[in-house]
Protein backbone atom coordinates (compact mmCIF):
# COMPACT_ATOMS: atom_id res chain seq x y z
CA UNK A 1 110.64 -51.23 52.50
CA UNK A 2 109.23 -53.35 49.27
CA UNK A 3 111.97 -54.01 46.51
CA UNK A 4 112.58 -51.84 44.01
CA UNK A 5 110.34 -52.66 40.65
CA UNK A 6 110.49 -52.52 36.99
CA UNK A 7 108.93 -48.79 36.43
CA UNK A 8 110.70 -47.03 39.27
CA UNK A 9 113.27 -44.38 39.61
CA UNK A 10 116.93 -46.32 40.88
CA UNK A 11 117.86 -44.57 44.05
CA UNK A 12 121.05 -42.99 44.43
CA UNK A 13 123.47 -43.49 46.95
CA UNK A 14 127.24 -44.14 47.31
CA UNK A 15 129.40 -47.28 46.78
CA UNK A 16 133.22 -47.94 46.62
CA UNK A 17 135.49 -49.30 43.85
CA UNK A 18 139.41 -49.32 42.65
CA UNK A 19 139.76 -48.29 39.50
CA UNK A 20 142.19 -49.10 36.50
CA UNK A 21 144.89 -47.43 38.42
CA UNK A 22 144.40 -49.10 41.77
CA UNK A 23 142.87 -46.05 43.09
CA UNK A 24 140.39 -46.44 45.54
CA UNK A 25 136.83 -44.52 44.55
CA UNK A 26 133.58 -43.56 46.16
CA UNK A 27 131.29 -42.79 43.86
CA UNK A 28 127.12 -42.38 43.46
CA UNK A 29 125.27 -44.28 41.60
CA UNK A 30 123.64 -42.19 39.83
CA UNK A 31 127.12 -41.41 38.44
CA UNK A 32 127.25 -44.17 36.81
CA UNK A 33 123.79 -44.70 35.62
CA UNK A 34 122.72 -41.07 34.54
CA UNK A 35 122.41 -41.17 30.71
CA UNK A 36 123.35 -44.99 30.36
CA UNK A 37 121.71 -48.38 29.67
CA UNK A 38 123.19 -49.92 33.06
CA UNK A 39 122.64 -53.62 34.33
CA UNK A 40 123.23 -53.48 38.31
CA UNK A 41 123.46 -57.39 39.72
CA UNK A 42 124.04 -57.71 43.36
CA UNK A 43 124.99 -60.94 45.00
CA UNK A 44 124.84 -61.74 48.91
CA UNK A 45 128.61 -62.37 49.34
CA UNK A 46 132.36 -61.88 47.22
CA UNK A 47 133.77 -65.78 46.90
CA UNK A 48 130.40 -67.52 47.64
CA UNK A 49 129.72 -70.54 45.69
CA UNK A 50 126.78 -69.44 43.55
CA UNK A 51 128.12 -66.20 43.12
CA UNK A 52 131.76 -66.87 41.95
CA UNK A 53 130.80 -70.12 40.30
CA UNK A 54 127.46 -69.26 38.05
CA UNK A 55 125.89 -65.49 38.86
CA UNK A 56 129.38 -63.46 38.21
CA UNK A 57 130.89 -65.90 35.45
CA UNK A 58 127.64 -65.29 33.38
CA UNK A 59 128.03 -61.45 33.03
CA UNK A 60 131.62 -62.05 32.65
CA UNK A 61 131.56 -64.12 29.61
CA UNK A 62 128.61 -62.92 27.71
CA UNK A 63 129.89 -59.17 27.90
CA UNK A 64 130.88 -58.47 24.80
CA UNK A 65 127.09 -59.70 23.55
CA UNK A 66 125.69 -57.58 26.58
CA UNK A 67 127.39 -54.29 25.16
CA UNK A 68 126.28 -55.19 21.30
CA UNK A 69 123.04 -55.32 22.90
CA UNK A 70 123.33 -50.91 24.04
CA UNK A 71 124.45 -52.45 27.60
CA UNK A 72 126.95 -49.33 28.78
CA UNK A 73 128.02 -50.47 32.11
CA UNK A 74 128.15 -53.81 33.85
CA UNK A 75 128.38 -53.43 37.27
CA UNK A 76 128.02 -56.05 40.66
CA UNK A 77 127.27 -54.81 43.89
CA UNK A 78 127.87 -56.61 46.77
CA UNK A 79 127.50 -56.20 50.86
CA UNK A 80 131.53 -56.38 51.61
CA UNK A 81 134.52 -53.46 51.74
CA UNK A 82 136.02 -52.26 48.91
CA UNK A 83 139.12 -54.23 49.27
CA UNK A 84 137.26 -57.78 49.22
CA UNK A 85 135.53 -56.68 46.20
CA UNK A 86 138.79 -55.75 44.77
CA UNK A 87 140.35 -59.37 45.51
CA UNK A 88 137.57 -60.99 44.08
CA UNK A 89 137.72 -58.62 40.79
CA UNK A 90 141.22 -60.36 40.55
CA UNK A 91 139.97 -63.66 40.77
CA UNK A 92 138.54 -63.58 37.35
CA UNK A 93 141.27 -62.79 35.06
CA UNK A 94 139.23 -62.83 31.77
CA UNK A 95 136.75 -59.79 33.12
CA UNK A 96 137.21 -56.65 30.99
CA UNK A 97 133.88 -54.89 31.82
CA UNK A 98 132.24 -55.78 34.76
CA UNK A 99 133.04 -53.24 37.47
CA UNK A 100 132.94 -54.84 40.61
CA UNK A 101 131.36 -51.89 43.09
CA UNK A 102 131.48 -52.40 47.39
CA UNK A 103 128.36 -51.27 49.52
CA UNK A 104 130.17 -51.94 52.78
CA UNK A 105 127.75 -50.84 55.00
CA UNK A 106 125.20 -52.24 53.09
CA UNK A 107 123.43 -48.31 52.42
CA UNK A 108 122.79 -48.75 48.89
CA UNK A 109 121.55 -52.34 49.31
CA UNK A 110 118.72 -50.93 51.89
CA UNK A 111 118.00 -47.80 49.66
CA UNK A 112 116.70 -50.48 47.25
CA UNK A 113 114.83 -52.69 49.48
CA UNK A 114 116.75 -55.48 49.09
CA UNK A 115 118.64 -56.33 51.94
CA UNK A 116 118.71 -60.07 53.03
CA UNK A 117 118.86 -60.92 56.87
CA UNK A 118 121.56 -63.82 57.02
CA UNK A 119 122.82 -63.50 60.68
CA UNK A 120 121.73 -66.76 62.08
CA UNK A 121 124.62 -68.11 59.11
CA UNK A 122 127.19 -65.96 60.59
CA UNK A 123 126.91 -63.69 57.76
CA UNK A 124 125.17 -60.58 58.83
CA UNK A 125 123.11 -58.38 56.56
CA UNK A 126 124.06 -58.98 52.94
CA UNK A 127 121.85 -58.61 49.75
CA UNK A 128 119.43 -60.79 47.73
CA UNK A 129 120.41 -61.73 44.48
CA UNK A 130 119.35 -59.46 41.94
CA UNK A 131 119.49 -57.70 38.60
CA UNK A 132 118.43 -54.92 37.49
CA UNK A 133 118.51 -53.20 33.83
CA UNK A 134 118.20 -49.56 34.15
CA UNK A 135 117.70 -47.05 31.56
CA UNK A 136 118.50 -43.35 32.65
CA UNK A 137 117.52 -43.80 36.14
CA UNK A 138 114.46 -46.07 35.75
CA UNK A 139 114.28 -49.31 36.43
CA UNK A 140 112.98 -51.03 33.56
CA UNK A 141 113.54 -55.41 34.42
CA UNK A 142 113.77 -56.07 38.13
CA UNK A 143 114.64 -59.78 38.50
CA UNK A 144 115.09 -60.29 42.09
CA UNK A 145 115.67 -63.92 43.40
CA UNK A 146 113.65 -65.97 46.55
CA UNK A 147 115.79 -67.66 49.07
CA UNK A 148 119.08 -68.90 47.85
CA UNK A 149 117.85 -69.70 44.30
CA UNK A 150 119.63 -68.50 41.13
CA UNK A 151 117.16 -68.56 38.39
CA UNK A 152 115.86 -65.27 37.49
CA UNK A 153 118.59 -63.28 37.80
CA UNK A 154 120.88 -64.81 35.35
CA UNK A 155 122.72 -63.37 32.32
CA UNK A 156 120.23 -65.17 30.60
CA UNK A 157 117.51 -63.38 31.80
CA UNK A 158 118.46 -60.71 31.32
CA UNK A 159 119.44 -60.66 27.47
CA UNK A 160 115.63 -62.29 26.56
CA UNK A 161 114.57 -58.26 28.02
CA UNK A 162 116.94 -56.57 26.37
């Protein structure tokens, strides 16, 4: 399946969270989206190096600009269980609005044609880093990375579309 492009509809499909009150939640995507100026990031792995030292940080601490920007949700999905996802969340004590979202199974991460093959590293099927700004359902910036690189799929580049 090709990745999912700027001009296309964002599949739906279901993915896992806790919420404020430490309730775990499944909930579709289009849930979340429908209606909203969303940006989805996804990252191959919860405590990896790039992704807990640069890709996460950046959404993190330019929020607050993001959502003076129109942004409505924040939200990074990556290929691990709900309850990794939820450890990680806690490892960044200054987040107040990105939602950190599970595709365990790795469903969602197919749906959008963006699943990265990363056996032969012990880590199984995970996803390609990625972001995405949606707009009511359609894709409208679809910044997905090469290889292990972390360039176009930055905070950064995001804000110069927005």
């Amino acid at each position: 399946m090709a990745p999912i492009a700027a001009g296309e509809s964002l599949p739906d499909g279901n993915v896992a969270y806790f919420d404020e009150q430490d309730e775990l939640k499944t909930v579709s995507v289009h849930s979340l989206a429908a209606g909203k100026k969303v940006i989805l990031f996804g990252v191959p792995g919860a405590f990896t190096p790039t992704c807990s030292m640069k890709h996460v940080p950046g959404f993190i601490e330019r929020a607050e600009e993001l959502k003076s920007k129109g942004v409505d949700e924040i939200l990074c999905i990556s290929v691990n269980d709900p309850f990794v996802m939820k450890a990680w969340a806690k490892t960044f004590p200054d987040n107040k609005h990105v939602k950190f979202l599970a595709d365990g199974a790795a469903e969602y991460t197919y749906a959008l044609g963006l699943e990265l093959d990363l056996k032969e590293r012990g880590l199984g099927i995970r996803s390609r880093r990625f972001a995405l700004l949606v707009e009511d359902l359609t894709v409208k910036l679809a910044n997905v990375e090469e290889g292990g690189e972390f360039t176009v799929s930055s905070v950064d580049e995001v804000i110069k579309a927005l």
